[in-house]
C-alpha atoms as a PDB file:
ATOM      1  CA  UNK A   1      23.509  36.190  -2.306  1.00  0.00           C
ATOM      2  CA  UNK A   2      21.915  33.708  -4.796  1.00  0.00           C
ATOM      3  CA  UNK A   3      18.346  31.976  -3.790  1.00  0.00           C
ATOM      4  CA  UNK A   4      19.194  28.473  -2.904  1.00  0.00           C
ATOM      5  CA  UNK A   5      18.046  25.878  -5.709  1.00  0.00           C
ATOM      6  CA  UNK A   6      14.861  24.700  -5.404  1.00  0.00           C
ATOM      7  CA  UNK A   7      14.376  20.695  -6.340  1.00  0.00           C
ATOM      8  CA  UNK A   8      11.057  19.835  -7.868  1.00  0.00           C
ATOM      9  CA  UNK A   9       9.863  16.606  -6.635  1.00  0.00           C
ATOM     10  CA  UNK A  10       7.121  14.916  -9.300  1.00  0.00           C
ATOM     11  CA  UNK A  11       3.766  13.622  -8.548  1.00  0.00           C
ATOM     12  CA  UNK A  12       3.607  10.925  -9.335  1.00  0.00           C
ATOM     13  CA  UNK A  13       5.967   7.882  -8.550  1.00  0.00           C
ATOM     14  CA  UNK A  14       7.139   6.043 -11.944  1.00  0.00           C
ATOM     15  CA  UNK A  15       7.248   2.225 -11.343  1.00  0.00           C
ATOM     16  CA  UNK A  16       9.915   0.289 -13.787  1.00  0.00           C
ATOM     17  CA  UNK A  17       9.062  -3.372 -14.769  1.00  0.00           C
ATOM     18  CA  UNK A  18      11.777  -5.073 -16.163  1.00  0.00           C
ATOM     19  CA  UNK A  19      12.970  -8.616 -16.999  1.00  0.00           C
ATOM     20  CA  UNK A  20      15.758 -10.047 -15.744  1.00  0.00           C
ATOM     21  CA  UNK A  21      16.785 -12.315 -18.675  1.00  0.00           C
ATOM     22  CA  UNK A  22      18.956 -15.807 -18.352  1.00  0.00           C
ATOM     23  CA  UNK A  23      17.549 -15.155 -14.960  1.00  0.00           C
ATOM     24  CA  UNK A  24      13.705 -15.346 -15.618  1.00  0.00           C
ATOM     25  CA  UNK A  25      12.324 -12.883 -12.973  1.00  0.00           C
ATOM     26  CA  UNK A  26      10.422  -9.511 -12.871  1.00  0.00           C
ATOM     27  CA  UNK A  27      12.294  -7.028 -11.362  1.00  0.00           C
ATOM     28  CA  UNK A  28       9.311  -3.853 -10.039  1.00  0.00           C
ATOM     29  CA  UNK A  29      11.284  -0.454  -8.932  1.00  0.00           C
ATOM     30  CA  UNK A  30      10.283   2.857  -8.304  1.00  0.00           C
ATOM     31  CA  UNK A  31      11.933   5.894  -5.873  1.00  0.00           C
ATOM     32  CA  UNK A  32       8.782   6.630  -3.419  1.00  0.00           C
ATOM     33  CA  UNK A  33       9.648  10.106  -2.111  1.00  0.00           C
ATOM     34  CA  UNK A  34       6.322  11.955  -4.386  1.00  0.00           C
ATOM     35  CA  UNK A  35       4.127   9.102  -2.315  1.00  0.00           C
ATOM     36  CA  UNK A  36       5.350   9.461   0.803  1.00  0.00           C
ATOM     37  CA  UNK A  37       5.497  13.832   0.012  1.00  0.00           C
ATOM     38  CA  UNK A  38       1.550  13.442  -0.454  1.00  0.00           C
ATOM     39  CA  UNK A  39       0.559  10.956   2.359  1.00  0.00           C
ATOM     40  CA  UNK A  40       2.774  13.204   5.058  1.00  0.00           C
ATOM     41  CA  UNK A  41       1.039  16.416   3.669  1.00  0.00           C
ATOM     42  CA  UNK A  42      -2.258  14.117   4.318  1.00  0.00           C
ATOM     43  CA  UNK A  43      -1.829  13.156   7.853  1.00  0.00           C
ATOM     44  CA  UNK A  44      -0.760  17.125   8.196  1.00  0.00           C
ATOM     45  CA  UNK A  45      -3.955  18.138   6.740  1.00  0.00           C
ATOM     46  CA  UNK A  46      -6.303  15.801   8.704  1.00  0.00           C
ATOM     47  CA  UNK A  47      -4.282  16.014  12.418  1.00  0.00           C
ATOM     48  CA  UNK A  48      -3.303  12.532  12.104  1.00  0.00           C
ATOM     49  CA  UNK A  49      -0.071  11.482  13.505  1.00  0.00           C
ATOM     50  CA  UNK A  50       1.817   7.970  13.744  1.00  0.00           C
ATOM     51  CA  UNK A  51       4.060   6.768  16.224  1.00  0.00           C
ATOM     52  CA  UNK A  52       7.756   6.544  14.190  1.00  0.00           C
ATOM     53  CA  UNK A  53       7.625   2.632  14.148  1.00  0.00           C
ATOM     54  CA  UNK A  54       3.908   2.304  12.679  1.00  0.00           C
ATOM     55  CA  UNK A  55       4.372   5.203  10.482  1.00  0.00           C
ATOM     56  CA  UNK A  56       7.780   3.333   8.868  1.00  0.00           C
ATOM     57  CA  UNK A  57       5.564   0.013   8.702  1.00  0.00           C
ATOM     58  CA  UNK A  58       2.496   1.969   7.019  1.00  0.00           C
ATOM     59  CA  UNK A  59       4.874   3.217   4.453  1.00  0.00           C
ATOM     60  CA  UNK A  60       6.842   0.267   3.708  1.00  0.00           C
ATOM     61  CA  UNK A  61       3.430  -2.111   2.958  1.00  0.00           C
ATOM     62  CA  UNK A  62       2.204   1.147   0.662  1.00  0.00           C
ATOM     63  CA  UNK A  63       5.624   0.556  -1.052  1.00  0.00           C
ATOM     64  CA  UNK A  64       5.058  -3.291  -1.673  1.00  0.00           C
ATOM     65  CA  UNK A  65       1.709  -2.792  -2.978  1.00  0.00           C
ATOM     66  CA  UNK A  66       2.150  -0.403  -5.832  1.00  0.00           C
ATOM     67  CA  UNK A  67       5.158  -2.518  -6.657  1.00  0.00           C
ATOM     68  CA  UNK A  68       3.003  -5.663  -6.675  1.00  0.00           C
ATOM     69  CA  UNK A  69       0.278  -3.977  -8.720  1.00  0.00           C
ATOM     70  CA  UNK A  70       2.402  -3.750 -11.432  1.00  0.00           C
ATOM     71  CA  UNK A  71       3.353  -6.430 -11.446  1.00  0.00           C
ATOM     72  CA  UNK A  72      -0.411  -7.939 -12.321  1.00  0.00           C
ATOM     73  CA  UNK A  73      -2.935  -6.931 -14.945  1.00  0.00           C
ATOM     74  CA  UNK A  74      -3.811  -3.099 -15.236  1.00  0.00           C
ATOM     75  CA  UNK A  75      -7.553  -4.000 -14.980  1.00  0.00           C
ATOM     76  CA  UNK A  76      -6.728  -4.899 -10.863  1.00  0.00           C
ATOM     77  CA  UNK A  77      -7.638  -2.959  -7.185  1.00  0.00           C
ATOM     78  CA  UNK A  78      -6.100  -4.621  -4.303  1.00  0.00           C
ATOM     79  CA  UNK A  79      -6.237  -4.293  -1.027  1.00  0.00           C
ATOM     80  CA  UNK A  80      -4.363  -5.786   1.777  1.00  0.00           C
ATOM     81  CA  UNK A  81      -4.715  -5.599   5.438  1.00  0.00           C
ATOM     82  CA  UNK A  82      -2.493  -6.830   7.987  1.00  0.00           C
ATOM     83  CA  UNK A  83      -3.801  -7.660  11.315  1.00  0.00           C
ATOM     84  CA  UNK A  84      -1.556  -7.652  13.842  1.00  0.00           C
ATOM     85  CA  UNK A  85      -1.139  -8.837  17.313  1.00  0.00           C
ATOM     86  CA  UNK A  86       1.264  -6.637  18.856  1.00  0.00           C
ATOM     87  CA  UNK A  87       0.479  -3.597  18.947  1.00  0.00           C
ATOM     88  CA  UNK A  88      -3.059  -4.627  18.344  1.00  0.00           C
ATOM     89  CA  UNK A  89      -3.289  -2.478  15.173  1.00  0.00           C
ATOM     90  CA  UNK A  90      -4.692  -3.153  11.595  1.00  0.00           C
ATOM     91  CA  UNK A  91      -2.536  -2.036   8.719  1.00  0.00           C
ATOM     92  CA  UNK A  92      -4.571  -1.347   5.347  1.00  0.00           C
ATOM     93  CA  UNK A  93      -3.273  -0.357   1.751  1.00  0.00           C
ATOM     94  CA  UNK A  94      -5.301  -0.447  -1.415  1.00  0.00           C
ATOM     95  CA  UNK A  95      -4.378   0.686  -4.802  1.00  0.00           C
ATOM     96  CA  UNK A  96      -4.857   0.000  -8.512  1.00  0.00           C
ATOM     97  CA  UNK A  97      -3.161   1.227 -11.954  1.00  0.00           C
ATOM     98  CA  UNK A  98      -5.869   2.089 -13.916  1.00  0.00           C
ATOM     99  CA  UNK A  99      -6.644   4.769 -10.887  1.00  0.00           C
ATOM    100  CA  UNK A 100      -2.995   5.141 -11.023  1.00  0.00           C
ATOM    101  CA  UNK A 101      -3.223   5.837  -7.314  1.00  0.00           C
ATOM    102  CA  UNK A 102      -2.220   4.277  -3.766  1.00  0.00           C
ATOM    103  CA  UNK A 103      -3.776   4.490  -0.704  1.00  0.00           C
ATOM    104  CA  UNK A 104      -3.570   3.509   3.022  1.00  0.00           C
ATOM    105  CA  UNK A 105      -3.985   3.966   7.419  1.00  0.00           C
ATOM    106  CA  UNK A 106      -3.899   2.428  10.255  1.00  0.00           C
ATOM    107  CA  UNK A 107      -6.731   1.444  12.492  1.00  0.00           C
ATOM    108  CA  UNK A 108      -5.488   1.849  16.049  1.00  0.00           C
ATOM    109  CA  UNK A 109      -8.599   1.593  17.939  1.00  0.00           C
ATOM    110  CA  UNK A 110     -11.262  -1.316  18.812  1.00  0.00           C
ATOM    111  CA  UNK A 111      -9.214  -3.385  17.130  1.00  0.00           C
ATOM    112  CA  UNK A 112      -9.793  -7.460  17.694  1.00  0.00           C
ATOM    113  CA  UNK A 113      -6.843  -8.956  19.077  1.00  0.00           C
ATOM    114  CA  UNK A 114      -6.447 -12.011  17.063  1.00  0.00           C
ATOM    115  CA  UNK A 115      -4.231 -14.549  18.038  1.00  0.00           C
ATOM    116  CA  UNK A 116      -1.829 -15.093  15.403  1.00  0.00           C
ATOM    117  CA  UNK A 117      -1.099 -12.287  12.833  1.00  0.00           C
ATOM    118  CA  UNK A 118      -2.723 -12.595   9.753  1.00  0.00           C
ATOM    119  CA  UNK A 119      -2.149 -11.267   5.892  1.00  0.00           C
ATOM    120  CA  UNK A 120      -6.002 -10.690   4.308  1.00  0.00           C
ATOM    121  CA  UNK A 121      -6.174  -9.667  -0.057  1.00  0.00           C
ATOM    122  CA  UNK A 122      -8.999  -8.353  -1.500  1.00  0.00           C
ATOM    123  CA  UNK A 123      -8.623  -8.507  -5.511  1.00  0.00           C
ATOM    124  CA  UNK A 124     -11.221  -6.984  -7.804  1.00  0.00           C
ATOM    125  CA  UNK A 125     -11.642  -6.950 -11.574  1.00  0.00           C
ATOM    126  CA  UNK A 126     -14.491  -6.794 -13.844  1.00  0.00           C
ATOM    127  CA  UNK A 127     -13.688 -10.287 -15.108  1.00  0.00           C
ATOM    128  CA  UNK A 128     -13.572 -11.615 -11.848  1.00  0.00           C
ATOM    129  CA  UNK A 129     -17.388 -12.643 -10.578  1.00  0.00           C
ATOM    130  CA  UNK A 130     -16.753 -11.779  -7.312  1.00  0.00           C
ATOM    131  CA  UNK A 131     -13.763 -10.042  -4.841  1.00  0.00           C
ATOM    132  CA  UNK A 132     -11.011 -12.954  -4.753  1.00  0.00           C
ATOM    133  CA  UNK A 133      -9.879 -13.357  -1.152  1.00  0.00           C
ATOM    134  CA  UNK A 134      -6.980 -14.459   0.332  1.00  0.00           C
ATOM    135  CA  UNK A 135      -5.588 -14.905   4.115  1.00  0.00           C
ATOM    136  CA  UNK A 136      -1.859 -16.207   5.729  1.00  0.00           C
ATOM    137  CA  UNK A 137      -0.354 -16.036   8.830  1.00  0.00           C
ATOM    138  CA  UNK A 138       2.977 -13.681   9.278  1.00  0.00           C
ATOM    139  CA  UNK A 139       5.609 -14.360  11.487  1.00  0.00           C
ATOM    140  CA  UNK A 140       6.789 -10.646  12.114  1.00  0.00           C
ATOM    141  CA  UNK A 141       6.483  -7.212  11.953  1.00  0.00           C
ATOM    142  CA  UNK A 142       8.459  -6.454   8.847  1.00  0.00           C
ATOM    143  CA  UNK A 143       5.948  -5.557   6.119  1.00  0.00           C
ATOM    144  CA  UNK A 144       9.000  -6.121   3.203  1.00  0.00           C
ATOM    145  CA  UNK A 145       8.698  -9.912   4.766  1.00  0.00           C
ATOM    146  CA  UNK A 146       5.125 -10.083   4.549  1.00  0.00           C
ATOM    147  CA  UNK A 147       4.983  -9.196   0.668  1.00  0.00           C
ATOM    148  CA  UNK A 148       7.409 -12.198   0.400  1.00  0.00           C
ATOM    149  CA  UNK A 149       5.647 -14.927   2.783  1.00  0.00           C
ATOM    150  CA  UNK A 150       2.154 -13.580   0.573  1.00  0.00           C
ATOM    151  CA  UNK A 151       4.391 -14.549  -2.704  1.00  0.00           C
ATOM    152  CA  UNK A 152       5.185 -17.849  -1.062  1.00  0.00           C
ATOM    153  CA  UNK A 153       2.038 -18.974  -0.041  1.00  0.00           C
ATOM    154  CA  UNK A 154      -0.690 -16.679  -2.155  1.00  0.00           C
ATOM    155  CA  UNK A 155       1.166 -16.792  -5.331  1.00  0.00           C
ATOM    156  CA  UNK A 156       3.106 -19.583  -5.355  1.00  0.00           C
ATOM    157  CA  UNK A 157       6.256 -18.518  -6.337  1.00  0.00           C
ATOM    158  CA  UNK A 158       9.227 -16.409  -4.791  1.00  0.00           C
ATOM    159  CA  UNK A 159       9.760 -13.020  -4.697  1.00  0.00           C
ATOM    160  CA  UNK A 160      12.530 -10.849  -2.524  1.00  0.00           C
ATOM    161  CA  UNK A 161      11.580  -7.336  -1.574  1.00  0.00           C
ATOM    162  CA  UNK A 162      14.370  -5.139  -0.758  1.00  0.00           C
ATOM    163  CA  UNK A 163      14.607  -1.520   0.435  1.00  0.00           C
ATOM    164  CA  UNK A 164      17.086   1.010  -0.731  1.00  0.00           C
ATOM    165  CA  UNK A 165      18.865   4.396   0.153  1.00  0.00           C
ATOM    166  CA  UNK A 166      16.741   7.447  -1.170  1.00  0.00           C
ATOM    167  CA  UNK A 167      13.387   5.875  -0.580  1.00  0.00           C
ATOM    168  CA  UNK A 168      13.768   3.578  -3.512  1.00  0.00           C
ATOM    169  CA  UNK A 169      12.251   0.109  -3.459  1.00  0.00           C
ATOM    170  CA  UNK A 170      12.767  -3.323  -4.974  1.00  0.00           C
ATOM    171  CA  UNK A 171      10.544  -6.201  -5.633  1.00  0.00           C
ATOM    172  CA  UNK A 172      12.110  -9.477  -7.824  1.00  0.00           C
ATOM    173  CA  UNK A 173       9.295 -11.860  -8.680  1.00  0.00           C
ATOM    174  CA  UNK A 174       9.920 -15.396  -9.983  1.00  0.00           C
ATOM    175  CA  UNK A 175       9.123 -16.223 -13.681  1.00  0.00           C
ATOM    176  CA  UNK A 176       8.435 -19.505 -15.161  1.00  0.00           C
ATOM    177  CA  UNK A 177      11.889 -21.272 -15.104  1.00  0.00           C
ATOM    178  CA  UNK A 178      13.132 -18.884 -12.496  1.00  0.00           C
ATOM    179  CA  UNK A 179      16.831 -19.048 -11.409  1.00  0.00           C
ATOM    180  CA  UNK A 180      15.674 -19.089  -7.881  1.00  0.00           C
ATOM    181  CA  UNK A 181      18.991 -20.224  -6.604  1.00  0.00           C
ATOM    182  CA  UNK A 182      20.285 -16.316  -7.713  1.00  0.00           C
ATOM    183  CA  UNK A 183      16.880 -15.243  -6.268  1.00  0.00           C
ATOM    184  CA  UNK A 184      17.318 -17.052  -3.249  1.00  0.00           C
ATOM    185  CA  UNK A 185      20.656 -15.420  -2.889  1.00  0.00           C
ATOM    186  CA  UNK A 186      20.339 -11.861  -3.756  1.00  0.00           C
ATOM    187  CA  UNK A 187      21.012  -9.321  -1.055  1.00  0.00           C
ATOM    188  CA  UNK A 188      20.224  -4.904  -0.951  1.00  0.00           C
ATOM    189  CA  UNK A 189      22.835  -4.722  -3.182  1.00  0.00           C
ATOM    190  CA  UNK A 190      22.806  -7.309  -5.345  1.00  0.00           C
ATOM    191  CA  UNK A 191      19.091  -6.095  -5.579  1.00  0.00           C
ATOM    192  CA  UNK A 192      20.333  -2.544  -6.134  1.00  0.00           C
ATOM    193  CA  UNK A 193      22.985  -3.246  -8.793  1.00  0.00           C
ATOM    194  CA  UNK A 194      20.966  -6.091 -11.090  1.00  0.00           C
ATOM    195  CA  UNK A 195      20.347  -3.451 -14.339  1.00  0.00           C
ATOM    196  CA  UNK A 196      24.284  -3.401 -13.521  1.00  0.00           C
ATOM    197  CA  UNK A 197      25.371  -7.269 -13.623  1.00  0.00           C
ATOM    198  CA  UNK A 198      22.363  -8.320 -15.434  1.00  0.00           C
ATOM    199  CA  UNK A 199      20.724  -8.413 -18.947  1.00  0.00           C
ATOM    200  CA  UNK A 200      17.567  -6.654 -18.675  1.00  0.00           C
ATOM    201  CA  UNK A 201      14.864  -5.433 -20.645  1.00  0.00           C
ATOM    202  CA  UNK A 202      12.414  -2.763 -19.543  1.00  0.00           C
ATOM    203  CA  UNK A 203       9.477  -3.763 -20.493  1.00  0.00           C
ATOM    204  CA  UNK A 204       6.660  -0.941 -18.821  1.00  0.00           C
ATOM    205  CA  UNK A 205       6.070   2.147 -16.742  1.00  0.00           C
ATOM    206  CA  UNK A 206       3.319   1.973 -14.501  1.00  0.00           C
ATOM    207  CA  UNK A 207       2.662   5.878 -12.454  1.00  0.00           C
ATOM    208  CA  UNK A 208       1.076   6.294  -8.900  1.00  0.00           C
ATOM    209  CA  UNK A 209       0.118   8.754  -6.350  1.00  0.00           C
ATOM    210  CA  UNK A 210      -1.104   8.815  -2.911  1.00  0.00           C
ATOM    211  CA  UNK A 211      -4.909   9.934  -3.417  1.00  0.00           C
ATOM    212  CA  UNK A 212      -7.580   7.933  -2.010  1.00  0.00           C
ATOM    213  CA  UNK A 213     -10.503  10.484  -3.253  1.00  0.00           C
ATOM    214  CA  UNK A 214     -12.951   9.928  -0.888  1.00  0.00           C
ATOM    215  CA  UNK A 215     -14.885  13.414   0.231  1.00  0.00           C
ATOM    216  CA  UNK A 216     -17.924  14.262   2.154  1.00  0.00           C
ATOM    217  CA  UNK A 217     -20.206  13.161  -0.072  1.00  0.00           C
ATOM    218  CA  UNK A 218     -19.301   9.842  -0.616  1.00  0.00           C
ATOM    219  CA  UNK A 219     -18.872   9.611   3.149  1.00  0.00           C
ATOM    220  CA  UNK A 220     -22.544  10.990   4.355  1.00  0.00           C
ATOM    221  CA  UNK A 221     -24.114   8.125   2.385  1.00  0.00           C
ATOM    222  CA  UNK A 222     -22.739   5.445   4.721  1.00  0.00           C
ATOM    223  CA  UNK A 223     -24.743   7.689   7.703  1.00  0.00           C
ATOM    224  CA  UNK A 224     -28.023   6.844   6.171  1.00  0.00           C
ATOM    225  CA  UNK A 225     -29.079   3.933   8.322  1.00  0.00           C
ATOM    226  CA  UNK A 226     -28.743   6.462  11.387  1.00  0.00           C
ATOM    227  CA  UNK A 227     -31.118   9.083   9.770  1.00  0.00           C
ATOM    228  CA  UNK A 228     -34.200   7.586  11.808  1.00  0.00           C
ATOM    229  CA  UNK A 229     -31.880   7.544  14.965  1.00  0.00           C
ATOM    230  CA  UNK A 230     -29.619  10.760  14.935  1.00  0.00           C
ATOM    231  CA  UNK A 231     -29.421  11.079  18.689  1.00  0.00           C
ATOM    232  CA  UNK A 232     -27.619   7.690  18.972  1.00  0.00           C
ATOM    233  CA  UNK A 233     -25.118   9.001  16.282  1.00  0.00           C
ATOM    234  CA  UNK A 234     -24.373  12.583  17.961  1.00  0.00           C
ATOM    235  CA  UNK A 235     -25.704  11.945  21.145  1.00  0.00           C
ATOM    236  CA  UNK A 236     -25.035  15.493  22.964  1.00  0.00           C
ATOM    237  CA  UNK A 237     -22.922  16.778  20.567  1.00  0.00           C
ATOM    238  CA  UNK A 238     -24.114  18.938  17.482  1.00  0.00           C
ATOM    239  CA  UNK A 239     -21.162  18.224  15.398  1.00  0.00           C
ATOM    240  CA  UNK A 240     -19.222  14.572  15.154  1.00  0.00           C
ATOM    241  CA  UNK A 241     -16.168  13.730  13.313  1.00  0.00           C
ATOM    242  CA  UNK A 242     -16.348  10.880  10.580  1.00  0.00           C
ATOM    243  CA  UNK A 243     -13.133   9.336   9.058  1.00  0.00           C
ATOM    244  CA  UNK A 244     -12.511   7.796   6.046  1.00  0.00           C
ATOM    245  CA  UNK A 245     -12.364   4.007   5.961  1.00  0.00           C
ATOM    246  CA  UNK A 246      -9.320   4.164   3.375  1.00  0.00           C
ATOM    247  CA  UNK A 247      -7.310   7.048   4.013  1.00  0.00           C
ATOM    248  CA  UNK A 248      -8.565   8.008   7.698  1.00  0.00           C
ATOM    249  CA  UNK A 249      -9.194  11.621   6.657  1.00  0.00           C
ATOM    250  CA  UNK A 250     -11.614  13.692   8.849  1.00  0.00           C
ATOM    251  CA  UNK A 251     -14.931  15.026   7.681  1.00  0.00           C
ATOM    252  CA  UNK A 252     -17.466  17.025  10.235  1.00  0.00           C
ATOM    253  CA  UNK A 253     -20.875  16.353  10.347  1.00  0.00           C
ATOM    254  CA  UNK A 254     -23.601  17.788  11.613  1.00  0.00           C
ATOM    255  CA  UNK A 255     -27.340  16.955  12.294  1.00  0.00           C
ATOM    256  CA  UNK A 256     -28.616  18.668   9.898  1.00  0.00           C
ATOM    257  CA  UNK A 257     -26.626  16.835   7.001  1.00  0.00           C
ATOM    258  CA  UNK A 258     -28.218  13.560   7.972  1.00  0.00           C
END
């Protein structure tokens, strides 16, 4: 009996920017399934796991960050964090293309209640004198919606975010002179068929992966003020477990490392 086929899946996700001509808008897609391959073999690795709903929401705001990156200058990191009411939970993704990498986790505990849910970006370049910030308030718990109310109110412009069968993602951002009456009016499958009823022209390929590439050593620095205080840090315990800020993986430490 023949060995069933085997089906490579790549390592990196392959984001397509393309114009939308007569239309004037910047169409971002990429199929997510190497990301979301890497981050699940993550949480496996560090004994994390997600409740279904948070782990879907984590996912989908990963998705709408790479495709926003693109969609900006190479030289770019971003980070956004979404703060949420209910659950009291704060979601965090950060990624850039010149690392050609995306990262992302949830805090779940002591996190401030706040009471509105807010949208916070963190931008940093080199020709940027310092991190430019942005906040907004979010009306729900769909992160697809939150990459278009941070459009609307952070950039200034539309944009529609759509998701698709096989893990594949769309985000149309408004050009100069931007038909957003056909913006305004696309649905999934208008979204999914545009390359189809539209003039386009591709105009880059941008690649990601989910890698954060944080490791013990960057994390034991960051234990340095507790060096002249080790028994508050470990208290009884020889051995405590640190995580990552970023990706939430799990590094032991023990006393004699600080």
């Amino acid at each position: 009996m023949p060995e069933p086929e085997q089906v490579e899946v790549e390592e990196y996700v392959r984001v397509e920017s393309i114009f939308v001509r007569h239309r004037n808008a910047l169409l971002l897609r990429a199929q997510f399934t190497p990301i979301y391959t890497d981050y699940y073999l993550h949480l496996m690795q560090h004994g994390i796991r997600h409740s279904a709903d948070l782990d879907q929401m984590l996912k989908d705001f990963m998705a709408g960050l790479t495709l926003h990156v693109v969609a900006r200058p190479w030289a770019e990191t971003i980070a956004w964090t979404v703060n949420l009411r209910a659950p009291r939970v704060n979601v965090f993704v950060t990624g850039g293309s010149l690392q050609e990498s995306v990262t992302g986790r949830l805090f779940t505990e002591d996190v401030r209640e706040p009471d509105r849910n807010f949208f916070y970006s963190q931008v940093i370049a080199k020709q940027l004198p310092e991190p430019r910030l942005s906040t907004l308030e979010v009306d729900d718990r769909d992160p697809l919606h939150w990459v278009e109310q941070f459009y609307a109110q952070s950039e200034q412009r539309m944009a529609r975010m759509f998701r698709h069968d096989d893990e594949v993602f769309s985000l149309i951002v408004a050009q100069p002179d931007c038909d957003e009456e056909w913006l305004a009016a696309l649905d999934e499958e208008g979204a999914a068929r545009i390359q189809e009823t539209e003039e386009t022209n591709l105009l880059e390929t941008r690649r990601f992966r989910f890698h954060c590439g944080c490791d013990l050593g960057k994390i034991l620095p960051v234990l340095g003020s507790w060096r002249e205080r080790p028994d508050d840090l470990f208290e009884d315990a020889d051995v405590i477990t640190v995580q990552c800020p970023r990706c939430a993986a799990r590094y032991r430490v023990t006393r004699d490392m600080i």
